[in-house]
PDB file of N, CA and C in Angstrom:
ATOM      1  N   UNK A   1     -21.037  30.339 -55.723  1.00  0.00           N
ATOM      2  CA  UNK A   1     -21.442  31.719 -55.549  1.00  0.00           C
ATOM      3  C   UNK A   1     -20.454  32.453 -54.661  1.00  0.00           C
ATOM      4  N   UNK A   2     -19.735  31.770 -53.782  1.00  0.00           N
ATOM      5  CA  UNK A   2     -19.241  32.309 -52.877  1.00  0.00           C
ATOM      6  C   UNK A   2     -17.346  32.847 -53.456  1.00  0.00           C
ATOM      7  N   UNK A   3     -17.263  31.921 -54.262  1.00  0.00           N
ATOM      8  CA  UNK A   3     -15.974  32.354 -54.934  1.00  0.00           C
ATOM      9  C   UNK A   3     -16.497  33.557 -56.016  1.00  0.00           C
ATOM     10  N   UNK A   4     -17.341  33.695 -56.523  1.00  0.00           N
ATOM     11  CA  UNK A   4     -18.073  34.870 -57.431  1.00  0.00           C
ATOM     12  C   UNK A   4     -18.231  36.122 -56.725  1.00  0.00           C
ATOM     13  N   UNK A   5     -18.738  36.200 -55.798  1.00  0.00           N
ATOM     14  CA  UNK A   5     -18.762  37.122 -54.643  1.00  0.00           C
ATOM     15  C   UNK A   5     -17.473  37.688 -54.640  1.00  0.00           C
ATOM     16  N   UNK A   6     -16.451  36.686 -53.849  1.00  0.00           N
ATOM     17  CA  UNK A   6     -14.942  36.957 -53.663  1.00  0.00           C
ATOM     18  C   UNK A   6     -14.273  37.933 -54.997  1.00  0.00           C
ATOM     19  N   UNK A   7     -14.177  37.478 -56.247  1.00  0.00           N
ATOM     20  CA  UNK A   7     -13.980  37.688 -57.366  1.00  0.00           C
ATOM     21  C   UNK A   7     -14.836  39.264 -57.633  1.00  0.00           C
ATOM     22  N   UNK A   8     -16.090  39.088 -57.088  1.00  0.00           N
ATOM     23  CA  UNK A   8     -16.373  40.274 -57.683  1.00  0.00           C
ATOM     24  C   UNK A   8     -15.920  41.825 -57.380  1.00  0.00           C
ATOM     25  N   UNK A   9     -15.373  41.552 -56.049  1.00  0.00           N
ATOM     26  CA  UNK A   9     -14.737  42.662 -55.368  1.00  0.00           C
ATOM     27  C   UNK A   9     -13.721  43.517 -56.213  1.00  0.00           C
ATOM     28  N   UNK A  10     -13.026  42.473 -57.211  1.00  0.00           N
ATOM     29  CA  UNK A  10     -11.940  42.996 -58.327  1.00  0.00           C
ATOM     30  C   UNK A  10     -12.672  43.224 -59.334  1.00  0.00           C
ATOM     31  N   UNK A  11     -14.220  43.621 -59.287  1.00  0.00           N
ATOM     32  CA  UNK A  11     -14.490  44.252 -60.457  1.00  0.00           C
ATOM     33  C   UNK A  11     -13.703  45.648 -61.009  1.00  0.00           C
ATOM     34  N   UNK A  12     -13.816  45.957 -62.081  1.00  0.00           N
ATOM     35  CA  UNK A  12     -12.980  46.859 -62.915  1.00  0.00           C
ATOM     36  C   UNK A  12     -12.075  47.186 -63.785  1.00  0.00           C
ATOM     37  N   UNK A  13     -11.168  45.540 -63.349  1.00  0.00           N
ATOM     38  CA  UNK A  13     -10.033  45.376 -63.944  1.00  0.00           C
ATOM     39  C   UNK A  13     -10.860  44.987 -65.099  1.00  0.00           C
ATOM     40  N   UNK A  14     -10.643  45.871 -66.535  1.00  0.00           N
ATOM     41  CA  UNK A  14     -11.375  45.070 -67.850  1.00  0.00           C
ATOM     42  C   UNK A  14     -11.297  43.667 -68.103  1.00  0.00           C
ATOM     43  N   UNK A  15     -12.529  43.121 -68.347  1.00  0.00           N
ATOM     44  CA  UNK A  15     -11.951  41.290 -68.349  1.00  0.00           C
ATOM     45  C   UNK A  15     -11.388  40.305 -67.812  1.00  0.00           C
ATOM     46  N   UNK A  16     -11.415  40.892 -66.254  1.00  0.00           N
ATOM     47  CA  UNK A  16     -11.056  40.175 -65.160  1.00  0.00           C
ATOM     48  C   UNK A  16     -11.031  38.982 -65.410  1.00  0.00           C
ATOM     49  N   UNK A  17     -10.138  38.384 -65.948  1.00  0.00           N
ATOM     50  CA  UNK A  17     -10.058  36.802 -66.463  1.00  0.00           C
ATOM     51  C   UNK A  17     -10.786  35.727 -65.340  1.00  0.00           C
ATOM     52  N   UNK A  18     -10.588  36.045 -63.798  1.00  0.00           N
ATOM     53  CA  UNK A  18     -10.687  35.517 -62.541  1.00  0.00           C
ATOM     54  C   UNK A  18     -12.276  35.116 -62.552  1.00  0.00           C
ATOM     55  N   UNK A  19     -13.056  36.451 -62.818  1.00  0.00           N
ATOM     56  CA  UNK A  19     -14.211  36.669 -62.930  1.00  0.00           C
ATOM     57  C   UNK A  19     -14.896  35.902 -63.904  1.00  0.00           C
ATOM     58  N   UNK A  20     -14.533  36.037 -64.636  1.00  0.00           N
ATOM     59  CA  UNK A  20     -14.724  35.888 -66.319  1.00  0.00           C
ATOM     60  C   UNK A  20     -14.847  33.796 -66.018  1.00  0.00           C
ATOM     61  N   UNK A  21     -13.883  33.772 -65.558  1.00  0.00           N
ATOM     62  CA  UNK A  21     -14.008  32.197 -65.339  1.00  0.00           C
ATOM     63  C   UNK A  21     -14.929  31.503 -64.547  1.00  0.00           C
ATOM     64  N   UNK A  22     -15.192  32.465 -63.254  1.00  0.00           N
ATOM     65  CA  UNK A  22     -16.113  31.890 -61.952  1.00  0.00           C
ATOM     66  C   UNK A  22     -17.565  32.042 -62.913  1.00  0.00           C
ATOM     67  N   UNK A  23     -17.411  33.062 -64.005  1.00  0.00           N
ATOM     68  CA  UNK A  23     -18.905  33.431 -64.290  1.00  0.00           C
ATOM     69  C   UNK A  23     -19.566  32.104 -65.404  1.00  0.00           C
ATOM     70  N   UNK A  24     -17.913  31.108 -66.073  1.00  0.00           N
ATOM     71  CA  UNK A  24     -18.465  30.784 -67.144  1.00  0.00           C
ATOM     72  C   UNK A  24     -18.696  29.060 -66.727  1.00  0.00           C
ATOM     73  N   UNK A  25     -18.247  28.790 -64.888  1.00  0.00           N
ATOM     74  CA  UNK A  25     -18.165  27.623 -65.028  1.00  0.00           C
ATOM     75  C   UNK A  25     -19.495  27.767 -64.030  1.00  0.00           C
ATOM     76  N   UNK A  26     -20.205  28.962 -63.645  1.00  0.00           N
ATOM     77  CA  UNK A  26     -21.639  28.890 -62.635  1.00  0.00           C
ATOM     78  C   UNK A  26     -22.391  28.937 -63.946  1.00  0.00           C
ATOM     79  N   UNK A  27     -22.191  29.277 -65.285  1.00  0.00           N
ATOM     80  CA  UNK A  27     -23.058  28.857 -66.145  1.00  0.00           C
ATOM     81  C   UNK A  27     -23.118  27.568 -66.770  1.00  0.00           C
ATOM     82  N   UNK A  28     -21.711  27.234 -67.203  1.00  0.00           N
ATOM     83  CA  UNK A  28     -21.926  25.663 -66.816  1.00  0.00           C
ATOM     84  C   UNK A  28     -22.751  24.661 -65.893  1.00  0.00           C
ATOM     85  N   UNK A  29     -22.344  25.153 -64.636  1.00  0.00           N
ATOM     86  CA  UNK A  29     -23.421  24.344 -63.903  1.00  0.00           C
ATOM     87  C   UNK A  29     -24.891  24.411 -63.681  1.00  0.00           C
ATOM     88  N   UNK A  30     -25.235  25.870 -64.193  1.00  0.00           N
ATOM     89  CA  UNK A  30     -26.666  26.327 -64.283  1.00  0.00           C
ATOM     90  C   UNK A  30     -27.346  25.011 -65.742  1.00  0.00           C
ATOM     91  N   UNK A  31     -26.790  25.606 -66.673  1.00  0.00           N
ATOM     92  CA  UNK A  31     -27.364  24.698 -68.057  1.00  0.00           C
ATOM     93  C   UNK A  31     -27.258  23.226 -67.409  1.00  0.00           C
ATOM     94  N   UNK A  32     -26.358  22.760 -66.754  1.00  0.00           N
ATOM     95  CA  UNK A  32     -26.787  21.419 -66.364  1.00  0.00           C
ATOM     96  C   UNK A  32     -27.959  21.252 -65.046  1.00  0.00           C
ATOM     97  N   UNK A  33     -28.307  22.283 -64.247  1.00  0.00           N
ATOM     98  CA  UNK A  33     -29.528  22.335 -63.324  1.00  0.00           C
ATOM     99  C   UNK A  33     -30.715  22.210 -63.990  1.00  0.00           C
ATOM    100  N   UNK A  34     -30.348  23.124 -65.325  1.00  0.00           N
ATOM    101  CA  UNK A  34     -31.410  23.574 -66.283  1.00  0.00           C
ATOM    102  C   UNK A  34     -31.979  22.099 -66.715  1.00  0.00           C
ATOM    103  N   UNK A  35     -30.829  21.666 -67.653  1.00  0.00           N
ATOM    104  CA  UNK A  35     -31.844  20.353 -68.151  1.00  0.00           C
ATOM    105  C   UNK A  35     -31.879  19.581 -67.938  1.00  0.00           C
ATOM    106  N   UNK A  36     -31.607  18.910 -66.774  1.00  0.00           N
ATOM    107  CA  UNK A  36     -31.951  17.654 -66.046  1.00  0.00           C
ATOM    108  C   UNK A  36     -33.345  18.613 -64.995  1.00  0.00           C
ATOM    109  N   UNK A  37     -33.188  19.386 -64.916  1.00  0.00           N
ATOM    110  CA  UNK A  37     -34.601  19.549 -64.274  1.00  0.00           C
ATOM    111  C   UNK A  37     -35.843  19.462 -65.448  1.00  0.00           C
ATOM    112  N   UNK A  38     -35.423  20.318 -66.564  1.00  0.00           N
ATOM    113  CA  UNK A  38     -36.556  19.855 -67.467  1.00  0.00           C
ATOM    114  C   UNK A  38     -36.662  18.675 -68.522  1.00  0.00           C
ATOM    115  N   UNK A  39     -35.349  17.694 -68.252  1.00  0.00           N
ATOM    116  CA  UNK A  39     -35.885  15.999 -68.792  1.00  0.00           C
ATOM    117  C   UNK A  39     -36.361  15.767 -67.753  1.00  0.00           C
ATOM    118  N   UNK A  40     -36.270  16.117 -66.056  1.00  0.00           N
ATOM    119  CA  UNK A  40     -36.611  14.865 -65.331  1.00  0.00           C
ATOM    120  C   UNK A  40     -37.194  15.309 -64.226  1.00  0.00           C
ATOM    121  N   UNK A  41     -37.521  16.460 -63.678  1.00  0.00           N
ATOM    122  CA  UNK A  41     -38.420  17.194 -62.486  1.00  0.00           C
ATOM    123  C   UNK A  41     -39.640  17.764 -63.540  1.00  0.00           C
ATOM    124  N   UNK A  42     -39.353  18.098 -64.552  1.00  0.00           N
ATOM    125  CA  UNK A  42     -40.397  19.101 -65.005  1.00  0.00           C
ATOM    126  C   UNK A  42     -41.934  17.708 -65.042  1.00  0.00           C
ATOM    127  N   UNK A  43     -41.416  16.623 -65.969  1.00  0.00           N
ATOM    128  CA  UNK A  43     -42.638  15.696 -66.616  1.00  0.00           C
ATOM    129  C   UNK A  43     -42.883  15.464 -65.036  1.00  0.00           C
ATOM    130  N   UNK A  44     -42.614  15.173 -63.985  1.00  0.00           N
ATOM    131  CA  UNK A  44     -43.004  14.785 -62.771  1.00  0.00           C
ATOM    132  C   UNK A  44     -44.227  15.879 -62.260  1.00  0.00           C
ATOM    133  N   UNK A  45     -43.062  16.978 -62.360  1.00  0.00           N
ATOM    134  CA  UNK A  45     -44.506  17.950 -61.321  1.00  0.00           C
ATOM    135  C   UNK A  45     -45.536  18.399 -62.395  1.00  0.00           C
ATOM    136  N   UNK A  46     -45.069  18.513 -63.573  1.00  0.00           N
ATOM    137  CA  UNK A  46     -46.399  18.224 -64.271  1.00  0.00           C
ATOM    138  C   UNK A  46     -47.650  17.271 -64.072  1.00  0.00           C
ATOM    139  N   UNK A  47     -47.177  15.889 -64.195  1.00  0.00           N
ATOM    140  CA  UNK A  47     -47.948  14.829 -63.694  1.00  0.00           C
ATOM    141  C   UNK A  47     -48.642  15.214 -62.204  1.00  0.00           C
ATOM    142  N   UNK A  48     -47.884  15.935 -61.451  1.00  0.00           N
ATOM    143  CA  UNK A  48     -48.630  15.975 -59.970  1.00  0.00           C
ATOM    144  C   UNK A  48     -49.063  17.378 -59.402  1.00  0.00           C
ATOM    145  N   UNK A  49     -48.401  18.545 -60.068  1.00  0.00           N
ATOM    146  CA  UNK A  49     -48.645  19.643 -59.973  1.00  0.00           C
ATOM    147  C   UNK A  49     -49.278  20.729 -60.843  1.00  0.00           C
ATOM    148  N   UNK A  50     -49.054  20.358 -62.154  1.00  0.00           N
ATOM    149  CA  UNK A  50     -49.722  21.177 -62.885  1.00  0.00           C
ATOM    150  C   UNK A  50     -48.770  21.923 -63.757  1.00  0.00           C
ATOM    151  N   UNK A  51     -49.358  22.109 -65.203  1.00  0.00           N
ATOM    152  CA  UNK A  51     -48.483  23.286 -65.731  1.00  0.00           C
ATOM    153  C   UNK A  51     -47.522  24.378 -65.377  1.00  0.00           C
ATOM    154  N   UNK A  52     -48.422  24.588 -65.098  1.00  0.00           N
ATOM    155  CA  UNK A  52     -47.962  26.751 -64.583  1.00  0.00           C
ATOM    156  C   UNK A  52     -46.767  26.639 -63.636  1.00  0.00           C
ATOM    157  N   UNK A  53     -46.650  25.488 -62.727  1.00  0.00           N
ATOM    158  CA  UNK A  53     -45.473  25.487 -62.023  1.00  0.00           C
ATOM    159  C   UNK A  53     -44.354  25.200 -62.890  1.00  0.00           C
ATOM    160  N   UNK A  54     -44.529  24.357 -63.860  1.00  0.00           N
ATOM    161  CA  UNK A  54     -43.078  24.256 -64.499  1.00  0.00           C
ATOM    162  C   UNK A  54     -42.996  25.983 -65.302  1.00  0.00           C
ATOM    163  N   UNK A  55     -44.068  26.357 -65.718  1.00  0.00           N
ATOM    164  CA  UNK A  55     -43.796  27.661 -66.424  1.00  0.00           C
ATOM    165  C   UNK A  55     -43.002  28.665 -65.818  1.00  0.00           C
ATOM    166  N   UNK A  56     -43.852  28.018 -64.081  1.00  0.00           N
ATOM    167  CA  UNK A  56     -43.112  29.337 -63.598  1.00  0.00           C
ATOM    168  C   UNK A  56     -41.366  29.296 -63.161  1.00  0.00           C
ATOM    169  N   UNK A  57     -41.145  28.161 -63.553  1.00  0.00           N
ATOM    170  CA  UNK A  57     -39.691  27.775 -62.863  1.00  0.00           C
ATOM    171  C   UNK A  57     -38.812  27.383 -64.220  1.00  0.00           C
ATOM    172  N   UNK A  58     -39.704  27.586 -65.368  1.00  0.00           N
ATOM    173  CA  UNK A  58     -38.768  27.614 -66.580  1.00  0.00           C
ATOM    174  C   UNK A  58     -38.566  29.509 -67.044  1.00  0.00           C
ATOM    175  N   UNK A  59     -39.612  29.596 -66.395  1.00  0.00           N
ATOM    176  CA  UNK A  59     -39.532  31.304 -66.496  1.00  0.00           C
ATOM    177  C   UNK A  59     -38.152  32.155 -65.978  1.00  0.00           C
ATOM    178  N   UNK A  60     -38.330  31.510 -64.244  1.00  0.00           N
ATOM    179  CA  UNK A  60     -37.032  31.774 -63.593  1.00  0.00           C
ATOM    180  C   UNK A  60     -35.681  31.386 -64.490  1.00  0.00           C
ATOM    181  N   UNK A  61     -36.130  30.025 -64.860  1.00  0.00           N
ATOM    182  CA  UNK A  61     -34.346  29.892 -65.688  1.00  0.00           C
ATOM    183  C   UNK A  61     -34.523  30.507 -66.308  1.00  0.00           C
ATOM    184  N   UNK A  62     -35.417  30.870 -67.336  1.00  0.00           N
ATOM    185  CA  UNK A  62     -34.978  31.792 -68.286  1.00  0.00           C
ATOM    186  C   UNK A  62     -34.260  33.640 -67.882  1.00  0.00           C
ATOM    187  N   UNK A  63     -34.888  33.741 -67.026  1.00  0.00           N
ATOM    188  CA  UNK A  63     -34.051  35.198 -66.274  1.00  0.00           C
ATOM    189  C   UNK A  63     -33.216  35.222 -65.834  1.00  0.00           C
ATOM    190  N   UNK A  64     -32.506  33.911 -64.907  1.00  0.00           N
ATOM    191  CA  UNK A  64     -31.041  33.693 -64.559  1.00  0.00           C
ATOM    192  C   UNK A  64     -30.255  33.630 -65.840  1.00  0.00           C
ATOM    193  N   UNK A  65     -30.582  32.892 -66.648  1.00  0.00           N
ATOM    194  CA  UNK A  65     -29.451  33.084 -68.223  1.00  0.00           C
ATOM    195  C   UNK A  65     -29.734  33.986 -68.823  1.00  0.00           C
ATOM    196  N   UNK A  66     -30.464  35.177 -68.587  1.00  0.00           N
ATOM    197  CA  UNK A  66     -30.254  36.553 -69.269  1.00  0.00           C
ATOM    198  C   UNK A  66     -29.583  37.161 -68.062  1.00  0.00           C
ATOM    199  N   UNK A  67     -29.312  36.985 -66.808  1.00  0.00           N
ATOM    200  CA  UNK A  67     -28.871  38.211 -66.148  1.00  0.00           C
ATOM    201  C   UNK A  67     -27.360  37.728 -66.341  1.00  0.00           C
ATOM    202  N   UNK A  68     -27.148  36.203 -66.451  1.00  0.00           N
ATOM    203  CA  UNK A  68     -25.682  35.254 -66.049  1.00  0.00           C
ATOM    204  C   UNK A  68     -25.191  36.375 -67.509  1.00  0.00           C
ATOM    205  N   UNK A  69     -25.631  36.723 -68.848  1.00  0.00           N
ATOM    206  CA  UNK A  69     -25.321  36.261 -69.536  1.00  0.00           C
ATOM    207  C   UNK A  69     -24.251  38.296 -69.629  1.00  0.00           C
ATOM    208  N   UNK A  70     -26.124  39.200 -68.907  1.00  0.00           N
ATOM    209  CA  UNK A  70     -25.846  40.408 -68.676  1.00  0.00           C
ATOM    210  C   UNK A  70     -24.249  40.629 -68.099  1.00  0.00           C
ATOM    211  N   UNK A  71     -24.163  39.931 -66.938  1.00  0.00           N
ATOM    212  CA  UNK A  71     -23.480  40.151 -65.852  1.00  0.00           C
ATOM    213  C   UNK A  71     -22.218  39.480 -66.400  1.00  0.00           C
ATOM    214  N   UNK A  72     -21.488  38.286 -67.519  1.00  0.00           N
ATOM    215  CA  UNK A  72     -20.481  38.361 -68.037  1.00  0.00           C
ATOM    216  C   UNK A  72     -20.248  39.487 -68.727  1.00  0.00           C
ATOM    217  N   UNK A  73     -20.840  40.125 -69.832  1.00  0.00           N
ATOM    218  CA  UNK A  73     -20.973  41.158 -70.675  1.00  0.00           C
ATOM    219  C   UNK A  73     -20.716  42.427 -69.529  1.00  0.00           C
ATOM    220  N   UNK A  74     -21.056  43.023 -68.545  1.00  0.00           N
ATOM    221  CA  UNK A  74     -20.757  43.639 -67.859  1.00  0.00           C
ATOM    222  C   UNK A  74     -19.153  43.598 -67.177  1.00  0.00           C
ATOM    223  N   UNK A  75     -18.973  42.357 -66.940  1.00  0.00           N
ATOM    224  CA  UNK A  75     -17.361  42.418 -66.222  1.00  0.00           C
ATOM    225  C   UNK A  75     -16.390  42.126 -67.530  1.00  0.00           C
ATOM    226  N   UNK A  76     -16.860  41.927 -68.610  1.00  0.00           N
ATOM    227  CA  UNK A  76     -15.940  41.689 -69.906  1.00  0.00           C
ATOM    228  C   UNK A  76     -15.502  43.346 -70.091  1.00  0.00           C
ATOM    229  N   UNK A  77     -16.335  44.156 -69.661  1.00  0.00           N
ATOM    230  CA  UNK A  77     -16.119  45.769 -70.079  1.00  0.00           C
ATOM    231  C   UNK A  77     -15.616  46.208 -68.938  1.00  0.00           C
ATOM    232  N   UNK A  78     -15.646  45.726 -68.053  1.00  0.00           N
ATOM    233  CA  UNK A  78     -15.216  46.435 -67.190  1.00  0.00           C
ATOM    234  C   UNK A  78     -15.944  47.414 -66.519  1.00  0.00           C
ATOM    235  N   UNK A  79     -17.691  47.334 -66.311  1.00  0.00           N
ATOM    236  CA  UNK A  79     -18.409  47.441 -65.354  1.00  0.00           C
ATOM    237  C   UNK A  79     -18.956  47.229 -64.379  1.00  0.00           C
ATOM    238  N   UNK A  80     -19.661  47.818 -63.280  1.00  0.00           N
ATOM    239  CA  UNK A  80     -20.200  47.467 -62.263  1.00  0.00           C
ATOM    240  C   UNK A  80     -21.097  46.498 -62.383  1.00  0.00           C
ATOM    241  N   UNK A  81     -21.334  45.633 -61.975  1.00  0.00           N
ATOM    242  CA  UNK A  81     -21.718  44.269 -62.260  1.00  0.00           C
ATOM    243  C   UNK A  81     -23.244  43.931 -61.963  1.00  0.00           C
ATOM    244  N   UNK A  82     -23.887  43.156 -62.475  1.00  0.00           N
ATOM    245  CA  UNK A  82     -25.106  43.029 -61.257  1.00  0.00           C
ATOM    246  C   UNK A  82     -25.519  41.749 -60.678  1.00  0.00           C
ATOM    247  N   UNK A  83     -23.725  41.390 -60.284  1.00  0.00           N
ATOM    248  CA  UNK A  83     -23.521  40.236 -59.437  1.00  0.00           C
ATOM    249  C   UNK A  83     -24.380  39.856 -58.128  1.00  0.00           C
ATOM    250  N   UNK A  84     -24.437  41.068 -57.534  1.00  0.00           N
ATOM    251  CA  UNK A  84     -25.694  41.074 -55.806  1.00  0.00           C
ATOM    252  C   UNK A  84     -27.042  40.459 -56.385  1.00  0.00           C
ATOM    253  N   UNK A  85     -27.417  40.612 -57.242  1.00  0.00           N
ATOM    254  CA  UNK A  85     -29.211  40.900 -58.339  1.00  0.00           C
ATOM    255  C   UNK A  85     -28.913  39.366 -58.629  1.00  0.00           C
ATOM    256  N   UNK A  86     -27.823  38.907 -59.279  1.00  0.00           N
ATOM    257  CA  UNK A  86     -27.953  37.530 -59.848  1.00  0.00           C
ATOM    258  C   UNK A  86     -27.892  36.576 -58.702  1.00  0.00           C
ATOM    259  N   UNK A  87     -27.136  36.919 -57.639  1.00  0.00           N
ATOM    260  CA  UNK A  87     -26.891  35.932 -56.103  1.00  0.00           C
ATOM    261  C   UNK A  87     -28.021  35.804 -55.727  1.00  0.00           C
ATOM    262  N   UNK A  88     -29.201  37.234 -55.439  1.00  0.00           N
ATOM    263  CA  UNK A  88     -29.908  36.623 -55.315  1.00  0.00           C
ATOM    264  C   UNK A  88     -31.009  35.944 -56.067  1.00  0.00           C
ATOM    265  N   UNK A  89     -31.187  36.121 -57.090  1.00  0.00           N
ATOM    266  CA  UNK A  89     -31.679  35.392 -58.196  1.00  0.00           C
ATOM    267  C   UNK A  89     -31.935  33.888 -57.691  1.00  0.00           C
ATOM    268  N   UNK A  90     -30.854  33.361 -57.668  1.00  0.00           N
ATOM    269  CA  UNK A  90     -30.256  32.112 -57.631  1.00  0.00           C
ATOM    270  C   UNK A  90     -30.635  31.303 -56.419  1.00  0.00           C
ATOM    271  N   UNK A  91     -30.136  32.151 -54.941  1.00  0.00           N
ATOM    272  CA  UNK A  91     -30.091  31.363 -53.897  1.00  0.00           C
ATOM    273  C   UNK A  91     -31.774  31.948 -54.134  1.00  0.00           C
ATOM    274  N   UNK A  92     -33.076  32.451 -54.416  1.00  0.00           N
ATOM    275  CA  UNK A  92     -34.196  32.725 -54.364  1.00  0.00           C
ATOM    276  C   UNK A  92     -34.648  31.153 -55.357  1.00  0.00           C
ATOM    277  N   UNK A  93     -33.882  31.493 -55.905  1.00  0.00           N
ATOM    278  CA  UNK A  93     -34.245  30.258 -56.965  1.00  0.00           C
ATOM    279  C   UNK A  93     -34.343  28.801 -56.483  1.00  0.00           C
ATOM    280  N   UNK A  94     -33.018  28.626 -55.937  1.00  0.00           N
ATOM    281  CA  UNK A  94     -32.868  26.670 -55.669  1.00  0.00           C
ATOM    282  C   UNK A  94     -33.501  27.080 -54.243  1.00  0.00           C
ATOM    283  N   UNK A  95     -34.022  27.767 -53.191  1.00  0.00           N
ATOM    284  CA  UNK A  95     -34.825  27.905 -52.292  1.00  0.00           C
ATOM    285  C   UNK A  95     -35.949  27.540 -52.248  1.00  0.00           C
ATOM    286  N   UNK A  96     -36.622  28.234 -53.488  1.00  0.00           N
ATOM    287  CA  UNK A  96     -37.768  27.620 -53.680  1.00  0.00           C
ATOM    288  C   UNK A  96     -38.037  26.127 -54.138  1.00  0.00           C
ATOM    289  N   UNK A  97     -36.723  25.663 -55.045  1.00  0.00           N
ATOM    290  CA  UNK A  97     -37.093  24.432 -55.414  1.00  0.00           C
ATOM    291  C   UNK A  97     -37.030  23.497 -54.290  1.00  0.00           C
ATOM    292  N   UNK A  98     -36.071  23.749 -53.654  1.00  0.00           N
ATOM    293  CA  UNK A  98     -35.664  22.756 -52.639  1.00  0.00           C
ATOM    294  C   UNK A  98     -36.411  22.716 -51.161  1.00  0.00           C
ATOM    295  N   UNK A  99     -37.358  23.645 -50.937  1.00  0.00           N
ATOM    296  CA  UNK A  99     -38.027  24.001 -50.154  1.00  0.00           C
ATOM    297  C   UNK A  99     -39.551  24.017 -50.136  1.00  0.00           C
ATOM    298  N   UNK A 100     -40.106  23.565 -51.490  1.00  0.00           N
ATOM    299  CA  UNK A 100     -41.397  23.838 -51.729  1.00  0.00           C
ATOM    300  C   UNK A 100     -41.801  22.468 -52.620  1.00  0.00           C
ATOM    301  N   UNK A 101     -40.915  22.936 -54.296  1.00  0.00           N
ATOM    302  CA  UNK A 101     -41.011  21.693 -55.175  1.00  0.00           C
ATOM    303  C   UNK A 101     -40.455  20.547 -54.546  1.00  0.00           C
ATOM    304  N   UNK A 102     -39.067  20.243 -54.538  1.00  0.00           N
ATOM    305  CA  UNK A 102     -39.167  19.056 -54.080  1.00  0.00           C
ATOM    306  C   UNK A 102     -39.254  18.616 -53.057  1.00  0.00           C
ATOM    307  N   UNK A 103     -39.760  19.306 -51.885  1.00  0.00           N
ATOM    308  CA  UNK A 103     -40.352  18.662 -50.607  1.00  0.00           C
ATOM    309  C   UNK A 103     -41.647  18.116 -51.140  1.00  0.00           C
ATOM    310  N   UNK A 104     -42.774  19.326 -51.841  1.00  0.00           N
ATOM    311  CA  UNK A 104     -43.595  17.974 -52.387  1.00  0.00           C
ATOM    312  C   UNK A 104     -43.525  17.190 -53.234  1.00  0.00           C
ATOM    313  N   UNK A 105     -43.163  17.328 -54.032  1.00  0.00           N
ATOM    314  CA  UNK A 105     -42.858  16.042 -54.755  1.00  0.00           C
ATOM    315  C   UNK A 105     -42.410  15.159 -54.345  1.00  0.00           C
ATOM    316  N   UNK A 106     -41.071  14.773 -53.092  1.00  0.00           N
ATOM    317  CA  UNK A 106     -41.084  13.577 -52.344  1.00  0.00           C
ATOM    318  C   UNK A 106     -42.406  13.468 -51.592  1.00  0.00           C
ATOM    319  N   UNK A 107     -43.444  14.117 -51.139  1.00  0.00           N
ATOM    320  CA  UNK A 107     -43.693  14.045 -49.991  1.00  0.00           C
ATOM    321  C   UNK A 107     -45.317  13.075 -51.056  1.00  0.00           C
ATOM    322  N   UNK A 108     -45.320  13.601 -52.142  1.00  0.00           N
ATOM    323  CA  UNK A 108     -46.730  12.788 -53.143  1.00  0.00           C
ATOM    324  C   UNK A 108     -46.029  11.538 -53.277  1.00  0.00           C
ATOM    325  N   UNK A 109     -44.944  11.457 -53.907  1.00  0.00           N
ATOM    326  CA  UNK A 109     -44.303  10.314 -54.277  1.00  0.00           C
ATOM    327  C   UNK A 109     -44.047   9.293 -52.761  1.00  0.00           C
ATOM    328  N   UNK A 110     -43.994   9.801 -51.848  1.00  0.00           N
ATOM    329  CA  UNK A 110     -43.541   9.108 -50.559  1.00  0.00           C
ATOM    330  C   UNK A 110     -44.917   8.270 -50.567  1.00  0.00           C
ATOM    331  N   UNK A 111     -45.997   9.317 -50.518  1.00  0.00           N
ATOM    332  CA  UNK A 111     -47.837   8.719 -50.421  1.00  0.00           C
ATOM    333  C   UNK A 111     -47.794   7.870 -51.671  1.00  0.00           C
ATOM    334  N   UNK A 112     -47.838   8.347 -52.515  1.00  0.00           N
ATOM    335  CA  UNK A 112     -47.938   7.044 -53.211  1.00  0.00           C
ATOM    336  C   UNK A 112     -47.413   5.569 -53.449  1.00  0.00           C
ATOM    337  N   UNK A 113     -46.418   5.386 -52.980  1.00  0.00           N
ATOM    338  CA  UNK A 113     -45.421   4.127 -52.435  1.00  0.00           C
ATOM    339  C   UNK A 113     -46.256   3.798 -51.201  1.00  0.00           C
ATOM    340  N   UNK A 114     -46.516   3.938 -50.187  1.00  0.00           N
ATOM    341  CA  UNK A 114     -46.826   3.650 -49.314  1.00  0.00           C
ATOM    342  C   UNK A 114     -48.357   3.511 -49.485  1.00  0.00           C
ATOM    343  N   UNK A 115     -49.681   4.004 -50.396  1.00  0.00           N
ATOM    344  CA  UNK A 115     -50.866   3.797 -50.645  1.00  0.00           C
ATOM    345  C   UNK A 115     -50.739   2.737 -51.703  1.00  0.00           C
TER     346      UNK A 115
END
């Protein structure tokens, strides 16, 4: 994110190749957050949490790859971007996972090893 940021400052130049690249390898790494969370976090907090939480966190991916997808399409033309909107998207995003989901989920899985 932080090289995306950097990069985005040269918005304007049409097709900022610079841009264009930071944008296509944070989608790369998104689609791989994406589905290893839903082969292998989703069946878990299902099992311990319930539906609606994976809904709601397949929901989120689904809005980060429409804004990732907005926000190439935007710097391919050579517009103002809505790089700030997707940053925070994102760091809102793995915040919650990493702060909520998988604290509990170690923290059931910890109880259950130990019960």
């Amino acid at each position: 994110m932080g090289l995306l940021e950097e990069a985005s400052r040269h918005v304007g130049v049409r097709g900022n190749p610079r841009l264009l690249g930071y944008l296509n390898r944070l989608e790369e790494l998104f689609i791989q957050h994406r589905t290893k969370e839903e082969r292998v976090l989703f069946p878990l907090l299902q099992r311990y949490l319930g539906a609606c939480v994976c809904e709601g966190i397949g929901l989120e991916h689904d809005r980060i790859s429409d804004l990732m997808r907005k926000v190439s399409n935007q710097v391919s033309h050579g517009e103002k971007s809505s790089i700030p909107q997707l940053n925070l998207l994102l760091r809102g995003h793995f915040s919650r996972e990493e702060n909520v989901l998988f604290w509990y989920l170690n923290l059931h899985l910890s109880n259950k090893r130990q019960g």
